[in-house]
Protein backbone atom coordinates (compact mmCIF):
# COMPACT_ATOMS: atom_id res chain seq x y z
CA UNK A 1 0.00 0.00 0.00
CA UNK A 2 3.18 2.64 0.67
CA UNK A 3 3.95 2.29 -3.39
CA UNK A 4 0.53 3.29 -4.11
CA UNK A 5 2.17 6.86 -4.81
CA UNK A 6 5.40 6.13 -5.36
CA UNK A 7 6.41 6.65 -8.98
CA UNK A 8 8.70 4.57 -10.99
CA UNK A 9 10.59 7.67 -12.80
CA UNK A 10 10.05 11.95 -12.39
CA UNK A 11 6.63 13.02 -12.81
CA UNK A 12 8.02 15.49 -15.41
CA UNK A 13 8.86 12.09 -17.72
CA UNK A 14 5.24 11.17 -17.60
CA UNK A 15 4.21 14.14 -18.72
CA UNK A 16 7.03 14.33 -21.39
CA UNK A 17 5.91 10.87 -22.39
CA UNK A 18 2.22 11.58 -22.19
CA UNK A 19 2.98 14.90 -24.71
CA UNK A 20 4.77 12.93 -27.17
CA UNK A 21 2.45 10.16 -27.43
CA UNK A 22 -0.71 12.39 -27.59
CA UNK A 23 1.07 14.36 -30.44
CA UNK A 24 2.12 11.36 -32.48
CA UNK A 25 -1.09 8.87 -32.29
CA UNK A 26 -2.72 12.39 -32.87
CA UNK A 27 -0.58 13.23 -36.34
CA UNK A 28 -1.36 9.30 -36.92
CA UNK A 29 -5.15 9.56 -36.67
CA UNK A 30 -5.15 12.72 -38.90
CA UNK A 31 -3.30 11.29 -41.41
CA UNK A 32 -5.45 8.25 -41.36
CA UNK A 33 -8.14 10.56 -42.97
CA UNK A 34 -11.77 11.35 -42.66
CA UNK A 35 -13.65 8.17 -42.80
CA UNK A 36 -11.84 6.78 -40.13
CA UNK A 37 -13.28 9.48 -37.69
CA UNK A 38 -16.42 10.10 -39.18
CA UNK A 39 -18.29 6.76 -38.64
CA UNK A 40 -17.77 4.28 -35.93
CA UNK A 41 -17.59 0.96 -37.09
CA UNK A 42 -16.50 -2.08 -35.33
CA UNK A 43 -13.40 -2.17 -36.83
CA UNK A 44 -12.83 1.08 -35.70
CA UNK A 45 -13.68 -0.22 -31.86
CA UNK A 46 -11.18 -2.53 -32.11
CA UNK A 47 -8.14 -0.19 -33.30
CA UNK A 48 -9.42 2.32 -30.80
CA UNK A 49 -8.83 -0.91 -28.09
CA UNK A 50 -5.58 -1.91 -29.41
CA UNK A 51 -4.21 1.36 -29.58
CA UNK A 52 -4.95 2.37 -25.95
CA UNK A 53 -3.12 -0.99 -25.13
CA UNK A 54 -0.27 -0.22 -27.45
CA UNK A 55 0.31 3.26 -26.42
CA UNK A 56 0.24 2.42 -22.88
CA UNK A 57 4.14 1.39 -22.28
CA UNK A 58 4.73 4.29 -24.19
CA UNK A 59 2.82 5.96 -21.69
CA UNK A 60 3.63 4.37 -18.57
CA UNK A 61 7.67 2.61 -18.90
CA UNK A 62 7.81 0.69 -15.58
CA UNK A 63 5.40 2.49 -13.60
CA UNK A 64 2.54 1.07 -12.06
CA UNK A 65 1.47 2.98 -9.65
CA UNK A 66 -2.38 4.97 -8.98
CA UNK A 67 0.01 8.17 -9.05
CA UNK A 68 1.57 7.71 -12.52
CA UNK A 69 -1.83 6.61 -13.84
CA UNK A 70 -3.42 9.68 -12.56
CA UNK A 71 -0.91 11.97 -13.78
CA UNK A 72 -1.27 10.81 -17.59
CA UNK A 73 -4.94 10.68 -16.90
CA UNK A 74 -4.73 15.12 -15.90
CA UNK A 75 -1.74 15.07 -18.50
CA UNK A 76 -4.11 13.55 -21.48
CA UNK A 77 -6.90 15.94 -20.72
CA UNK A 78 -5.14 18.50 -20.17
CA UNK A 79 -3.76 18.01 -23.64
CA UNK A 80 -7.19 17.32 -25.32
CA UNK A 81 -8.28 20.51 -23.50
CA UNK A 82 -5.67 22.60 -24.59
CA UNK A 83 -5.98 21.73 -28.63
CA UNK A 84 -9.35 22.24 -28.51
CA UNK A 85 -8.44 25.81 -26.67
CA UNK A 86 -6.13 26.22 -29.47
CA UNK A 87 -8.23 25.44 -32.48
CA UNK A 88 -11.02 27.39 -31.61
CA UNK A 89 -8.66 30.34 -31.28
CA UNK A 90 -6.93 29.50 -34.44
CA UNK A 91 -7.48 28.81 -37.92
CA UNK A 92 -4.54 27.81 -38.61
CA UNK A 93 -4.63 25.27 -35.60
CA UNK A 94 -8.04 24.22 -36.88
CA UNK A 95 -6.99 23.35 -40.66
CA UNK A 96 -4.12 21.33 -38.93
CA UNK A 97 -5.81 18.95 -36.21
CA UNK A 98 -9.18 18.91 -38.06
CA UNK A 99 -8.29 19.45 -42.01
CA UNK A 100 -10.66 20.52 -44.01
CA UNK A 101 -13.38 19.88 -46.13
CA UNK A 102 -12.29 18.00 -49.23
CA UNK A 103 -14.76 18.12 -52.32
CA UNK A 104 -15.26 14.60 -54.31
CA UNK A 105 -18.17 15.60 -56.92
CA UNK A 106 -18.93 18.13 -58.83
CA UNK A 107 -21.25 18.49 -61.29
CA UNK A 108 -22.70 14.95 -61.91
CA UNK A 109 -18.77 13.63 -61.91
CA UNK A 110 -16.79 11.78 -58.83
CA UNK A 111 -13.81 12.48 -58.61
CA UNK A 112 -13.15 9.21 -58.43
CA UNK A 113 -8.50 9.92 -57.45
CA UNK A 114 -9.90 11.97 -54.58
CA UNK A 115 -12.24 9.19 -53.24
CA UNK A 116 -9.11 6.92 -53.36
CA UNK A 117 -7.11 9.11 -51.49
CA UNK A 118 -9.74 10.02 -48.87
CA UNK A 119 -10.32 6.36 -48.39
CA UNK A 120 -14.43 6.38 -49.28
CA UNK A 121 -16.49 4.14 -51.27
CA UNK A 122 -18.85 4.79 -54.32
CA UNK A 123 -20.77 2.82 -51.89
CA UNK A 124 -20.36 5.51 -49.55
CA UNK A 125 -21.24 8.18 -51.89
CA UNK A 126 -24.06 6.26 -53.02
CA UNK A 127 -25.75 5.92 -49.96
CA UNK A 128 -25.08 9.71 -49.05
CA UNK A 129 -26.98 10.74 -52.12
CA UNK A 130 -29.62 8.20 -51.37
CA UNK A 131 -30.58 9.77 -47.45
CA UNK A 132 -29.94 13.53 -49.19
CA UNK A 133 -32.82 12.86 -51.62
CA UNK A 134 -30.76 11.85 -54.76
CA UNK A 135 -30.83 9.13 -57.06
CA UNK A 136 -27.79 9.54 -59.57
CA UNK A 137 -24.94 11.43 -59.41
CA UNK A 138 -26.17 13.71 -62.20
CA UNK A 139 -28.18 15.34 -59.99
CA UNK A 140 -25.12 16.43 -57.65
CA UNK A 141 -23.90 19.76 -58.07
CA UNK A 142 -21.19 19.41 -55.46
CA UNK A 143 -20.53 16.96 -52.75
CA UNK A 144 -18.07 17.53 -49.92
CA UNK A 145 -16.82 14.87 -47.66
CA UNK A 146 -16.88 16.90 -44.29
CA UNK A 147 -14.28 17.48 -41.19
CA UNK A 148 -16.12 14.44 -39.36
CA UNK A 149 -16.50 11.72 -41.77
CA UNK A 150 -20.03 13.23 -43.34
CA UNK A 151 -20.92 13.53 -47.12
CA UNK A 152 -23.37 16.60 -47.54
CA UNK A 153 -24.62 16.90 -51.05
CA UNK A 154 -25.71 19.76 -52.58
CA UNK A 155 -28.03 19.15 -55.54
CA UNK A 156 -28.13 20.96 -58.94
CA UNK A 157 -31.11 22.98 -59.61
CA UNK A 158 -34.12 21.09 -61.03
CA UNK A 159 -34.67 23.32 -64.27
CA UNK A 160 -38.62 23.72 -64.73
């Protein structure tokens, strides 16, 4: 019970580690792209598991005590806290940990190299169109694969 406390290295190293890790599986995630954040499916339960259990010797070296643990709990939060401080104070912050709206149609055509790159379906587009009221793609004037994962399509003018 006396090693409850009792840290296994400084408490400035947990931090240290805490602010690299957070920075890193943060760049990771980003770079990932959209869909990965936008919907959760179960595959993305199951990397969210396994990378909270591979991150956390990274996080924690030797230490096993309810002080260290606590510490990168504050740390973590802290962290999270402070980005979203950040971003809402700065564009340029914002465009960097939440990108930006990426357009993959545009006037009845996919853009079929962009789609690749941001990882989505036609399937994906497909069913977008299909709960935003269209049938074919020639009746999308634009569609934009949001920030979170979202496909908002903006249809062309019906001509009378």
């Amino acid at each position: 019970m006396t090693d409850l406390f009792d840290l296994a290295m400084p408490w400035w190293e947990f931090i240290l580690r805490a602010v690299v890790v957070y920075v890193v599986v943060l760049g990771m995630v980003r770079l990932s792209g959209k869909r990965a954040l936008g919907q959760i499916t179960p595959f993305d339960v199951l990397l969210i598991v396994l990378l909270g259990n591979a991150v956390q010797n990274a996080l924690l070296g030797q230490d096993t005590s309810l002080g260290g643990g606590l510490l990168l709990a504050a740390t973590l939060i802290l962290l999270n806290y402070g980005v979203g401080w950040l971003s809402t104070r700065s564009r340029r912050v914002e465009r960097l940990v939440e990108g930006e709206p990426v357009l993959i149609a545009r006037d009845g055509k996919v853009l079929e190299s962009v789609l690749r790159r941001e990882l989505v379906t036609l399937q994906d587009l497909d069913a977008a169109m299909r709960q935003q009221g269209c049938t074919h793609i020639s009746e999308v004037a634009m569609a934009l694969l949001e920030i979170n994962g979202h496909i908002t399509i903006v249809p062309r003018e019906k001509s009378s």
